[in-house]
Protein backbone atom coordinates (compact mmCIF):
# COMPACT_ATOMS: atom_id res chain seq x y z
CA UNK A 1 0.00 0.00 0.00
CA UNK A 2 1.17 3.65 -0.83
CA UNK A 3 2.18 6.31 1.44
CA UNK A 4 -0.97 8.24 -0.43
CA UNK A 5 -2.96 5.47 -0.04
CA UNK A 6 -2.22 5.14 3.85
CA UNK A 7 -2.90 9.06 4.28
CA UNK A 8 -5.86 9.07 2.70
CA UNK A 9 -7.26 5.84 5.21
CA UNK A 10 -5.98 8.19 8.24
CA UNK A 11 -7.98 11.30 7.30
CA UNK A 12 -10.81 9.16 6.41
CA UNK A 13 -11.15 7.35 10.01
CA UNK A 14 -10.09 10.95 11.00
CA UNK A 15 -13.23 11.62 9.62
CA UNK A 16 -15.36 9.25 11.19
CA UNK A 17 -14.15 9.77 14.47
CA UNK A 18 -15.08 13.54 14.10
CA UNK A 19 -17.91 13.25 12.99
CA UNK A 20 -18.58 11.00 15.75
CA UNK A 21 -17.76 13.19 18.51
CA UNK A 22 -19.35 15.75 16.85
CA UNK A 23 -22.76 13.91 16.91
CA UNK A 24 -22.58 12.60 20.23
CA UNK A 25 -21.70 16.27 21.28
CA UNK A 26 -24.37 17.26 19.25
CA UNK A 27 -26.62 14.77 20.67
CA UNK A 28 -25.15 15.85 24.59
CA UNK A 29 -26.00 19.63 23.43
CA UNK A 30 -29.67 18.35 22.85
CA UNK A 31 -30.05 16.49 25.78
CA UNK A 32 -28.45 19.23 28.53
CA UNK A 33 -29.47 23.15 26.64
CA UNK A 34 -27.74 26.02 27.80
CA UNK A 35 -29.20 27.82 30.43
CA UNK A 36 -31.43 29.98 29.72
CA UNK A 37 -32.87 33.85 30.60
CA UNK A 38 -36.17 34.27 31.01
CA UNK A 39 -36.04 37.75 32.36
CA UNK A 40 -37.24 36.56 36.00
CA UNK A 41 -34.90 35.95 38.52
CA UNK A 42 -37.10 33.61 41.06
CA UNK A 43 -36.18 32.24 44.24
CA UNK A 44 -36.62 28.29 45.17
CA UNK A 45 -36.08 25.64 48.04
CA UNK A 46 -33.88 22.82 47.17
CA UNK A 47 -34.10 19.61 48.84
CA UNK A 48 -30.90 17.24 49.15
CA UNK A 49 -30.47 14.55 51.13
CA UNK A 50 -29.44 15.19 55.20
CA UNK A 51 -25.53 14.38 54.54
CA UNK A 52 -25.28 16.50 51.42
CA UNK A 53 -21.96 18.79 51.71
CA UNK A 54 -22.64 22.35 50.87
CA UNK A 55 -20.06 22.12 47.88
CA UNK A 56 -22.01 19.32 46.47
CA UNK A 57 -25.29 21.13 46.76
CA UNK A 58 -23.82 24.01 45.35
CA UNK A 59 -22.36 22.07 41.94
CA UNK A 60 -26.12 21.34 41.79
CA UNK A 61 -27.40 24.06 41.66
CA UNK A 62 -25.12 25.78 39.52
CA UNK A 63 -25.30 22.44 36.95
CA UNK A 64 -29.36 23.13 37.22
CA UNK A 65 -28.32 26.76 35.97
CA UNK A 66 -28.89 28.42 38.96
CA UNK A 67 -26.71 30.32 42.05
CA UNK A 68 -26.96 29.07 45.62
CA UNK A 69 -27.94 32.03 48.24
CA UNK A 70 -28.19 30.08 51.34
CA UNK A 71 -27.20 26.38 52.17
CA UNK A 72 -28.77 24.76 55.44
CA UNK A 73 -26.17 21.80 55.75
CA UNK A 74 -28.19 20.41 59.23
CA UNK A 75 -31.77 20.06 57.20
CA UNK A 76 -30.01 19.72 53.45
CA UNK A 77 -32.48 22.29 52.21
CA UNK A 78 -30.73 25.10 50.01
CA UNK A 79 -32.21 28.72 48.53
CA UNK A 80 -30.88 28.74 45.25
CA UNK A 81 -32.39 31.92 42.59
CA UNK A 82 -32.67 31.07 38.96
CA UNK A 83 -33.57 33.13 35.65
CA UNK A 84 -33.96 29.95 33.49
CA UNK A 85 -37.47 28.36 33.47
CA UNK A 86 -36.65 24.37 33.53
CA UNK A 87 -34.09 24.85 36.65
CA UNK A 88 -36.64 23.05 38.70
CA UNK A 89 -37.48 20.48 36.00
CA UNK A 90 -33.46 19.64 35.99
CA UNK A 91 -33.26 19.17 39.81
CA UNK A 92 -36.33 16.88 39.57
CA UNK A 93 -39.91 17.75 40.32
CA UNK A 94 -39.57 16.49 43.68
CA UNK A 95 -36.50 18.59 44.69
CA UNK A 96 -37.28 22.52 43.77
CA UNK A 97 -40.21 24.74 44.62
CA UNK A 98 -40.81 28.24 44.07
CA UNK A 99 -43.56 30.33 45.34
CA UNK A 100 -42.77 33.18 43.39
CA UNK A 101 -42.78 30.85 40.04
CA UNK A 102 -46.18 29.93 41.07
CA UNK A 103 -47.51 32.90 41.65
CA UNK A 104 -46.47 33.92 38.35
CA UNK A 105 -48.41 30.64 36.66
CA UNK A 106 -51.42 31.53 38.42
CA UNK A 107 -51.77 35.14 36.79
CA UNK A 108 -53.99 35.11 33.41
CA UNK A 109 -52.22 36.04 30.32
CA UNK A 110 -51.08 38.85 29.08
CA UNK A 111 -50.76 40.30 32.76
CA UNK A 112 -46.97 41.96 33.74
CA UNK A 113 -45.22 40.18 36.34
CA UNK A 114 -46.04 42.38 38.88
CA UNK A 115 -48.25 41.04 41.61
CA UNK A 116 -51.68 42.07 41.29
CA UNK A 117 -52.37 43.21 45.27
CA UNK A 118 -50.07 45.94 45.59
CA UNK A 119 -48.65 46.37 48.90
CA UNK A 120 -50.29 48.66 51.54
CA UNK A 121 -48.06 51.96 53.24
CA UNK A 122 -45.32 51.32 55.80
CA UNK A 123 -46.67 51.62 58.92
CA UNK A 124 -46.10 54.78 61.08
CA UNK A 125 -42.90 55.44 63.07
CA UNK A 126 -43.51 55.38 66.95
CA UNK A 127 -42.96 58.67 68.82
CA UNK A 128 -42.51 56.82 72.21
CA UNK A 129 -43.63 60.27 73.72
CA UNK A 130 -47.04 60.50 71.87
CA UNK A 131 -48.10 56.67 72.75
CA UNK A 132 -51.02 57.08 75.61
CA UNK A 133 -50.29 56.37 79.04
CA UNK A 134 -53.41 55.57 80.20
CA UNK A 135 -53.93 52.23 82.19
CA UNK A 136 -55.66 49.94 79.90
CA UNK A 137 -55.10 46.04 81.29
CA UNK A 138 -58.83 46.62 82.68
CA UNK A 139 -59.77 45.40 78.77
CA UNK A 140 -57.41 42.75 78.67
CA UNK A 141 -60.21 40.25 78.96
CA UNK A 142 -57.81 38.34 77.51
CA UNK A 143 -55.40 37.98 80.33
CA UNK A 144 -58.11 37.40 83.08
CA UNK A 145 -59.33 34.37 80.97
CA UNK A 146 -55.68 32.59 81.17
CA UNK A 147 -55.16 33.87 84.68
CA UNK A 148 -51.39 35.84 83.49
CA UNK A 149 -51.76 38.48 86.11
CA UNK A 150 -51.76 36.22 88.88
CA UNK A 151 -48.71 34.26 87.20
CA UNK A 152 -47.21 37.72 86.33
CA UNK A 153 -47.13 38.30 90.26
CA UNK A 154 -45.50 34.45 90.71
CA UNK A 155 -43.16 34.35 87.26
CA UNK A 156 -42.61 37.05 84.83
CA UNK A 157 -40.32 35.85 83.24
CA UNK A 158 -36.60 35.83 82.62
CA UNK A 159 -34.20 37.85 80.13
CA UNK A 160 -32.31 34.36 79.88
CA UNK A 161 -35.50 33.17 77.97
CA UNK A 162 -36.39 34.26 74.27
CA UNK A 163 -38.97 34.25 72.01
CA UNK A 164 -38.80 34.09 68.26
CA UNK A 165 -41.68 36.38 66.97
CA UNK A 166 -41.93 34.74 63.32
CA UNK A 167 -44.00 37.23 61.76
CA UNK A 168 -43.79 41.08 59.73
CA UNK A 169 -41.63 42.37 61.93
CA UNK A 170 -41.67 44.06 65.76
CA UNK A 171 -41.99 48.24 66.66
CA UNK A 172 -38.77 48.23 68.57
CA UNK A 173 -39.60 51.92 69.27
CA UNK A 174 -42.82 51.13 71.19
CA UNK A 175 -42.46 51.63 74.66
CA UNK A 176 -44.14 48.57 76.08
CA UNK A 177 -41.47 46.68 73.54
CA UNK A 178 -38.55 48.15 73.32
CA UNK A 179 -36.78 46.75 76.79
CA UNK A 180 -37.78 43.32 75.09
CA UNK A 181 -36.67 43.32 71.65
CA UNK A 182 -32.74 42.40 71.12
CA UNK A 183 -31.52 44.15 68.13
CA UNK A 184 -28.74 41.17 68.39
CA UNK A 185 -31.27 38.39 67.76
CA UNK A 186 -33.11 39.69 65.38
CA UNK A 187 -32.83 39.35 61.31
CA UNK A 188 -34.80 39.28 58.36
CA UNK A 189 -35.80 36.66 56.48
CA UNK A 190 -37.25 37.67 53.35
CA UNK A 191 -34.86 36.36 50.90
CA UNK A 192 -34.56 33.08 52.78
CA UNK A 193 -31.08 34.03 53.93
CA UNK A 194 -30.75 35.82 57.52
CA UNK A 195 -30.10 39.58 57.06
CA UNK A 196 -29.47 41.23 60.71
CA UNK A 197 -29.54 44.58 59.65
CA UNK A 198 -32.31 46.97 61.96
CA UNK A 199 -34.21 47.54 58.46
CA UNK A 200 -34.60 43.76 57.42
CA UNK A 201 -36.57 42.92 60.62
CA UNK A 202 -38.85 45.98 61.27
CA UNK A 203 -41.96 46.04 60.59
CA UNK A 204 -42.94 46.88 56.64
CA UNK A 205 -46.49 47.77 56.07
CA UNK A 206 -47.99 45.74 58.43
CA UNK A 207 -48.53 46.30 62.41
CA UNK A 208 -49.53 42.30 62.67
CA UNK A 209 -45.78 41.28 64.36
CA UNK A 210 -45.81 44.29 66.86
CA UNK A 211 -49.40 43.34 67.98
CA UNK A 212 -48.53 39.66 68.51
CA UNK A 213 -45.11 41.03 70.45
CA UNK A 214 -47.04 42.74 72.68
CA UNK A 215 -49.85 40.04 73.82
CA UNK A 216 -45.80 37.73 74.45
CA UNK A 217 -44.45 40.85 76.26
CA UNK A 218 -45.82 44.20 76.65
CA UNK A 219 -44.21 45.56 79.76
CA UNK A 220 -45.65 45.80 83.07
CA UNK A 221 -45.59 49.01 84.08
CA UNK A 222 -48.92 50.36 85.10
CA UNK A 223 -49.60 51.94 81.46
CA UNK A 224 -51.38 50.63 78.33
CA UNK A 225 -51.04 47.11 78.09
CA UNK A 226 -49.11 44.18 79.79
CA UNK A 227 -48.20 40.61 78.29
CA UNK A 228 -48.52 36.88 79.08
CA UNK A 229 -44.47 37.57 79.96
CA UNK A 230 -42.85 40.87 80.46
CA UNK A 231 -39.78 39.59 81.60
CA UNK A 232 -38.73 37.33 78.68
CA UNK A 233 -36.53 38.86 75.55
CA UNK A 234 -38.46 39.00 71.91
CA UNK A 235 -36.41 38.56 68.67
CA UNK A 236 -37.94 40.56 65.93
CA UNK A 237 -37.58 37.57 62.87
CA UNK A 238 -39.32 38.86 60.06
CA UNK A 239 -41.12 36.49 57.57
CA UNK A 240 -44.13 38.24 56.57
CA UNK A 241 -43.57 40.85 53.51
CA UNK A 242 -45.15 43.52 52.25
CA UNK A 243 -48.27 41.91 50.77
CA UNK A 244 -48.65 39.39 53.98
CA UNK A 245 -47.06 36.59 52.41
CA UNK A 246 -44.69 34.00 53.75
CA UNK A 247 -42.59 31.98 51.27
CA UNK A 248 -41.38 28.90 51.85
CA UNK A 249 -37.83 30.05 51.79
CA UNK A 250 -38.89 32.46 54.38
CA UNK A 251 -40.75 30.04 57.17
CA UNK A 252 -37.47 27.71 56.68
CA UNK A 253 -34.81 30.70 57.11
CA UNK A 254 -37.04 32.03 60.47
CA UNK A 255 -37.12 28.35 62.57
CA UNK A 256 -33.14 27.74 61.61
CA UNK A 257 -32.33 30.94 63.19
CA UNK A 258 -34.10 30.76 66.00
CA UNK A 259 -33.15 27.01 66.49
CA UNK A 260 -29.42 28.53 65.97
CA UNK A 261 -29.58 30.92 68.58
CA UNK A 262 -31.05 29.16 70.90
CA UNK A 263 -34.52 30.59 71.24
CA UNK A 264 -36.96 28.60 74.07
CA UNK A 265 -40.17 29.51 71.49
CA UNK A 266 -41.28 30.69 68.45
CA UNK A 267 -44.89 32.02 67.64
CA UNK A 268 -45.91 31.53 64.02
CA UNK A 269 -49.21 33.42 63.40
CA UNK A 270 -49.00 32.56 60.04
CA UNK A 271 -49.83 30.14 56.77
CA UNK A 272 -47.20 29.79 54.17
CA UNK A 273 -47.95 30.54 50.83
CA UNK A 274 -48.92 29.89 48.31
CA UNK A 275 -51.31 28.57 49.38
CA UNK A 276 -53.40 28.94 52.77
CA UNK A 277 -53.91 25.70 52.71
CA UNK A 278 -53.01 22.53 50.80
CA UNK A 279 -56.12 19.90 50.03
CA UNK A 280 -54.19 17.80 47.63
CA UNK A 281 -50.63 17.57 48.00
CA UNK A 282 -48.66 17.32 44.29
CA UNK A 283 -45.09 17.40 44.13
CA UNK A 284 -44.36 21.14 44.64
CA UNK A 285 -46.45 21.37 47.60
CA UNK A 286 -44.53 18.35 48.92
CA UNK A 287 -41.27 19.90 48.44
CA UNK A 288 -42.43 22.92 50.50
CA UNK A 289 -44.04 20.47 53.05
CA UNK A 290 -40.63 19.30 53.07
CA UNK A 291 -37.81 21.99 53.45
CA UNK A 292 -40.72 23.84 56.51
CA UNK A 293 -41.10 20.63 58.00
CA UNK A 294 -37.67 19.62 58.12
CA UNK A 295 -36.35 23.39 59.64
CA UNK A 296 -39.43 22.65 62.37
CA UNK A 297 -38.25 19.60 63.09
CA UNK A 298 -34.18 20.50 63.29
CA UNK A 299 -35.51 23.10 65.65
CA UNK A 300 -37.80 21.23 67.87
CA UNK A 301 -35.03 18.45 68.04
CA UNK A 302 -32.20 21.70 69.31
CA UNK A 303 -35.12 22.17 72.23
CA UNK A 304 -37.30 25.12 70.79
CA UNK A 305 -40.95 25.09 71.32
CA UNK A 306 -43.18 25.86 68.12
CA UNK A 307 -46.38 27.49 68.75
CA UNK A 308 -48.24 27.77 65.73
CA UNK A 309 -51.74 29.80 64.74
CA UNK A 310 -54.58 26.85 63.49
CA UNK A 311 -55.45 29.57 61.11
CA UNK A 312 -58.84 31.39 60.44
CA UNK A 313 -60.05 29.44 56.78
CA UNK A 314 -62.67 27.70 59.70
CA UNK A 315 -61.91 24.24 57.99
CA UNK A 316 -61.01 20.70 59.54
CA UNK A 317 -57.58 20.14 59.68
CA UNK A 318 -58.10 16.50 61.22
CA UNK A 319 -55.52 14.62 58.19
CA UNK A 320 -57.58 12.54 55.46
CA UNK A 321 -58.27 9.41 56.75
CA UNK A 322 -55.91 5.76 55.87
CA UNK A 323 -58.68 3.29 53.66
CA UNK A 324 -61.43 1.62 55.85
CA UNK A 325 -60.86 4.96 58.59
CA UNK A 326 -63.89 6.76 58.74
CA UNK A 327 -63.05 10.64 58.28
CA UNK A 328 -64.64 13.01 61.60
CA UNK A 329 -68.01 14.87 60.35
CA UNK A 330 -66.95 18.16 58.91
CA UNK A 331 -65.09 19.10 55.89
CA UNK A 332 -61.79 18.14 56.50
CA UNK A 333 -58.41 16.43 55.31
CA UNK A 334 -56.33 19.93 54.18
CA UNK A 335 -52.98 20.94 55.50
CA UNK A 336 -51.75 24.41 57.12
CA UNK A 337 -48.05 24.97 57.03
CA UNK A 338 -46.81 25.15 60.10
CA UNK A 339 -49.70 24.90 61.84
CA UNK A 340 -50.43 20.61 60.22
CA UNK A 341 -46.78 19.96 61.29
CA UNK A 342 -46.07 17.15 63.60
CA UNK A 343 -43.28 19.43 65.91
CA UNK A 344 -45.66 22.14 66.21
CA UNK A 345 -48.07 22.79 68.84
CA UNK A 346 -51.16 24.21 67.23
CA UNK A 347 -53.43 26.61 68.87
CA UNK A 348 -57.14 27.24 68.46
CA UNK A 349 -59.12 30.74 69.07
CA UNK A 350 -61.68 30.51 71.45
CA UNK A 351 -64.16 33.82 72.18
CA UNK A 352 -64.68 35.93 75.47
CA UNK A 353 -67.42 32.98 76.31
CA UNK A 354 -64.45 30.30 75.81
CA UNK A 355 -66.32 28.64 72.96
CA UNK A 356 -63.91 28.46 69.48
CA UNK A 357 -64.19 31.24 67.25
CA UNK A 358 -66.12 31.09 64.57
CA UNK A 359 -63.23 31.48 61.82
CA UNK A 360 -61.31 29.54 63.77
CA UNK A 361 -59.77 26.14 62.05
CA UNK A 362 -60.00 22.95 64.18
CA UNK A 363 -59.25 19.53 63.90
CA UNK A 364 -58.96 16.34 66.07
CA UNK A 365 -55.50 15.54 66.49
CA UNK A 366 -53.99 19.04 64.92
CA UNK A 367 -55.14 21.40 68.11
CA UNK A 368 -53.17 21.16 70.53
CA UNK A 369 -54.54 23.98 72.84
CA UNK A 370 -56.92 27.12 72.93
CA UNK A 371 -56.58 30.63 73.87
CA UNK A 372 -58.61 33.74 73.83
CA UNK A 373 -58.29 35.18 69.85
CA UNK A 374 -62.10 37.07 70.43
CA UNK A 375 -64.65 38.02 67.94
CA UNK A 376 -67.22 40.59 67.11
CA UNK A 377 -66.71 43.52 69.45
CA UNK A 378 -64.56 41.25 72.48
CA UNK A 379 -61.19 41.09 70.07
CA UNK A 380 -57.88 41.23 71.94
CA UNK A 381 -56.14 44.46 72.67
CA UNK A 382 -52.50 44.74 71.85
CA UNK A 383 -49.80 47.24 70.35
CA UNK A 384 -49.12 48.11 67.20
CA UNK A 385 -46.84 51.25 66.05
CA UNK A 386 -48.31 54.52 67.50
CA UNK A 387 -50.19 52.94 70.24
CA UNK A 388 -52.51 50.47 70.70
CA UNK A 389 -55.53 48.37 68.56
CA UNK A 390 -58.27 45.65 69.15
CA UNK A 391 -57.64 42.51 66.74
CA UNK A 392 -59.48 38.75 66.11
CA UNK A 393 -58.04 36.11 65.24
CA UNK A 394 -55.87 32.56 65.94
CA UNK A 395 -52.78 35.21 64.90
CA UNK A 396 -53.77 36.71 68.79
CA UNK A 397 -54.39 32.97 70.25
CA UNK A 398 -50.96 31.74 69.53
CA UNK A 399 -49.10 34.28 71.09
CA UNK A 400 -50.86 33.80 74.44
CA UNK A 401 -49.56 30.47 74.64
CA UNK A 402 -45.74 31.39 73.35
CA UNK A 403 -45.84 33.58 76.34
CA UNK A 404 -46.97 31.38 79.04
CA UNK A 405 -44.53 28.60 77.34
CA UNK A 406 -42.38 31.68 77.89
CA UNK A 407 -42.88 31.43 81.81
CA UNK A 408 -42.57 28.17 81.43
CA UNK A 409 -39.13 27.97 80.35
CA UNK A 410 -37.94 30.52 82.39
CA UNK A 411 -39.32 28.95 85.87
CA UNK A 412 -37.22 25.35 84.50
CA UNK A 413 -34.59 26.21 82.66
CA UNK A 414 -33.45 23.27 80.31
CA UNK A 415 -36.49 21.56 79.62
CA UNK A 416 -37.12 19.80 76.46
CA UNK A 417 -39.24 21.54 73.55
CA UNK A 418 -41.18 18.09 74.16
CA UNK A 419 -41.41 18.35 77.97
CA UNK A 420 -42.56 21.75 77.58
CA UNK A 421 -45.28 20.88 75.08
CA UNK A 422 -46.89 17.89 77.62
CA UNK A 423 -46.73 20.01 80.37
CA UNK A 424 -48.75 22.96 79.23
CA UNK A 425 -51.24 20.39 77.70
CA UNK A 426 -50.99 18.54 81.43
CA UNK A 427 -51.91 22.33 82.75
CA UNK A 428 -54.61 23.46 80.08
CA UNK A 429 -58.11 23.51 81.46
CA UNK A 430 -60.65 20.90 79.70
CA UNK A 431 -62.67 22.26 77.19
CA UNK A 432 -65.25 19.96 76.47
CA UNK A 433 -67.17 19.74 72.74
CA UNK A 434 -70.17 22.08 72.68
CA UNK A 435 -73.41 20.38 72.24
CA UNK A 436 -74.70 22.86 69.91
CA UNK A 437 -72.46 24.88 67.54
CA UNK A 438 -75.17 26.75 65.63
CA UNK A 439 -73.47 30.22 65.91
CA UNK A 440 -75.83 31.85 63.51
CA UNK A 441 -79.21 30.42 64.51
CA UNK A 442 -79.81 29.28 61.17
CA UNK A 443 -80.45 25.42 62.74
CA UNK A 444 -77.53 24.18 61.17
CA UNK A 445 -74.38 23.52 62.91
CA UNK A 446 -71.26 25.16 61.75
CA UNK A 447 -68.44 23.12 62.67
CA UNK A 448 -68.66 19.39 64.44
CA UNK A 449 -66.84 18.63 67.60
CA UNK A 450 -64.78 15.39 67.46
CA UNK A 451 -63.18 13.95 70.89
CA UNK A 452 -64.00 14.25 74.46
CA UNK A 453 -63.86 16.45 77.01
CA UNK A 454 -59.63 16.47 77.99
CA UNK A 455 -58.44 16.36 74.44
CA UNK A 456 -60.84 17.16 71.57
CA UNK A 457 -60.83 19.00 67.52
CA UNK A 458 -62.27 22.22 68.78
CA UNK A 459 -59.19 22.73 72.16
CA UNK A 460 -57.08 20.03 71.84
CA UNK A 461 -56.47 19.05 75.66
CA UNK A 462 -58.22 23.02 76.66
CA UNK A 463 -57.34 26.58 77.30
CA UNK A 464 -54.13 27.38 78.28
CA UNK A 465 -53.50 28.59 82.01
CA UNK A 466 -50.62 30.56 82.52
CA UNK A 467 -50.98 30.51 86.40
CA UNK A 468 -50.93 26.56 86.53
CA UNK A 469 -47.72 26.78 84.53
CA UNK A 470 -46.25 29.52 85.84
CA UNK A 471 -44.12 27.70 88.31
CA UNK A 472 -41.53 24.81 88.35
CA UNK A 473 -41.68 21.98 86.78
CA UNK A 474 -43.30 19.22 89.03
């Protein structure tokens, strides 16, 4: 054979082999795009295994086309942002969520990005001077119905303990507050990363974190108001934006910081969104399930008490029933993040008469406790920036019970997140089921009552009594 003949055989396999790398690169190129841009920069939770390293989850991420923000190595639950539409399609279905992406989905077509509620005014700056000194704990019906002024007298409450105010930010200016609030504890958690600076964690547009702060720990000082515990420290955590929502990135960023700072309790008078409440759980709602529950339960685990609102959508909450379980009367079988979550301790709103609120969600196994949220003309009077206001709702319930877990906690220092939980529902008093809930007169009954009388949907094991657990542990 020629020297020609042998050159021309090596270009022509040359050939071949080119052109076969250059299909199977072609093929690769098909298979794995380039990322993408489309013009929206949205933020998700990533799940990843327990063990995953933080460099691994990050070559994820980036592979996926998108830029880590915040990595929770304890939980494996990242916040990762990404402009390119399929990012959570490459992690898998069952790994990504975004709340903002979903948002965006659910807005007709043709419609700009922007959200269509548009966010309401910041809310006023508090002149300590021009808040009213008047006496006011005569209309704390409230705190008579849990007995806290007697267990004020016994326990109010140490600065050792502190509670995590989950929620749109605290009025650090307000004078029944500001001795409570530590600037040092407190961050923002908007972006699902923790940001400590004094902007990130006031309050925004909404006076719903301040008002909760106060019914934990409005001082005690013969003026205005006074909480379940004045004694105890408040970290201002804010979760809540501007247009009341709570993101899953959000809820997870709030419990890891509290559970990393050692907080005794957190008060979450909230629902995550998107949704208030999640009747049929597909694969995104899973993966939020996920990354919240799995911060909850890191934090319960690190010995920090979750109180969460049952929420005011007046549904069951009692979980759909296994085949051949017969489901409680009452429509039933949805979810409210945190409030549904195994590690929380969920709290029902009962009226001035100590029967549930109307709006009030319930549900046989889910409510762990009751406490006064009010209704109709008896709400529940707190602070809010500038002063003071009357408000419903299981947002005002919860926070009676963070506070008297407050006292709690500061009367036995060390005591499990668990122990803490039996031992309020060991002190609650019995609520039992009312035999008529007809609240409207109509002859039709509004909600039905499943249990008995120490532990049933409507109270769980009762009302909360901060007096009975106001002292040490027995």
């Amino acid at each position: 054979m020629s020297v020609l003949r042998l050159t021309n055989a090596a270009l022509a396999c040359a050939v071949l082999v080119l052109s076969g790398q250059a299909t199977a690169l072609g093929a690769q190129a098909a298979e794995e795009p380039s990322c993408s841009n489309s013009g929206h920069s949205l933020r998700y939770v990533v799940l990843f295994d327990r063990s995953t390293p933080e460099r691994t989850a990050a070559g994820r991420v980036t592979a996926a086309c998108g830029a880590l923000t915040t990595y929770y190595p304890e939980i494996g639950v990242a916040i990762a942002t990404s402009a390119d539409r399929r990012f959570a399609e490459r992690l898998g279905p069952d790994r990504a969520f975004s709340a903002e992406a979903e948002r965006l989905a659910a807005q007709p077509a043709g419609r700009t990005a922007t959200p269509p509620e548009s966010p309401r005014g910041p809310v006023a700056t508090t002149r300590p001077d021009s808040v009213p000194r008047a006496d006011r704990t005569a209309e704390q019906w409230n705190m008579q119905a849990i007995h806290a002024g007697w267990a004020r007298r016994v326990n109010p409450g140490t600065p050792e303990v502190v509670v995590g105010v989950l929620d749109s930010g605290i009025d650090p200016a307000h004078p029944e507050l500001r001795a409570a609030v530590d600037p040092a504890l407190s961050a923002g958690c908007l972006s699902g990363a923790p940001d400590t600076a004094r902007s990130a964690w006031r309050p925004g547009t909404s006076a719903h974190g301040t008002h909760v702060a106060g019914i934990i720990a409005a001082a005690d000082d013969g003026r205005g108001i006074s909480g379940v515990a004045p004694g105890v420290r408040l970290a201002s955590i804010r979760v809540i934006d501007d247009r009341g929502r709570v993101d899953p990135a959000a809820a997870v960023c709030g419990f890891m910081w509290a559970a990393e700072h050692g907080m005794a309790v957190t008060n979450s008078s909230f629902f995550v969104d998107p949704w208030s409440l999640s009747c049929r759980l597909d694969d995104r709602q899973r993966v939020a399930r996920e990354a919240v529950g799995r911060a909850v339960e890191y934090a319960h685990a690190v010995g920090t008490l979750n109180i969460a609102a049952a929420t005011n959508e007046a549904i069951n909450l009692t979980p759909s029933p296994r085949a051949g379980q017969r489901r409680p009367p009452g429509r039933g079988g949805c979810e409210a993040l945190p409030a549904g979550l195994r590690d929380t301790l969920t709290v029902s709103a009962v009226t001035s008469e100590e029967v549930k609120a109307g709006y009030s969600s319930y549900g046989l196994g889910v409510v762990d406790l009751a406490a006064p949220g009010g209704d109709g003309d008896d709400c529940v009077l707190s602070t809010v920036p500038g002063g003071y206001a009357s408000r419903c709702g299981t947002s005002m319930a919860a926070p009676h019970v963070a506070g008297v877990a407050a006292l709690m906690a500061s009367a036995a220092p060390g005591r499990s997140a668990t122990a803490l939980a039996r031992e309020l529902g060991e002190d609650a008093t019995p609520i039992p089921c009312p035999t008529d809930y007809d609240l409207t007169g109509d002859g039709r009954q509004e909600a039905y009552c499943a249990g008995y009388r120490g532990y049933n949907g409507f109270y769980g094991h009762g009302m909360v009594d901060a007096f009975a657990s106001s002292g040490p542990a027995s």
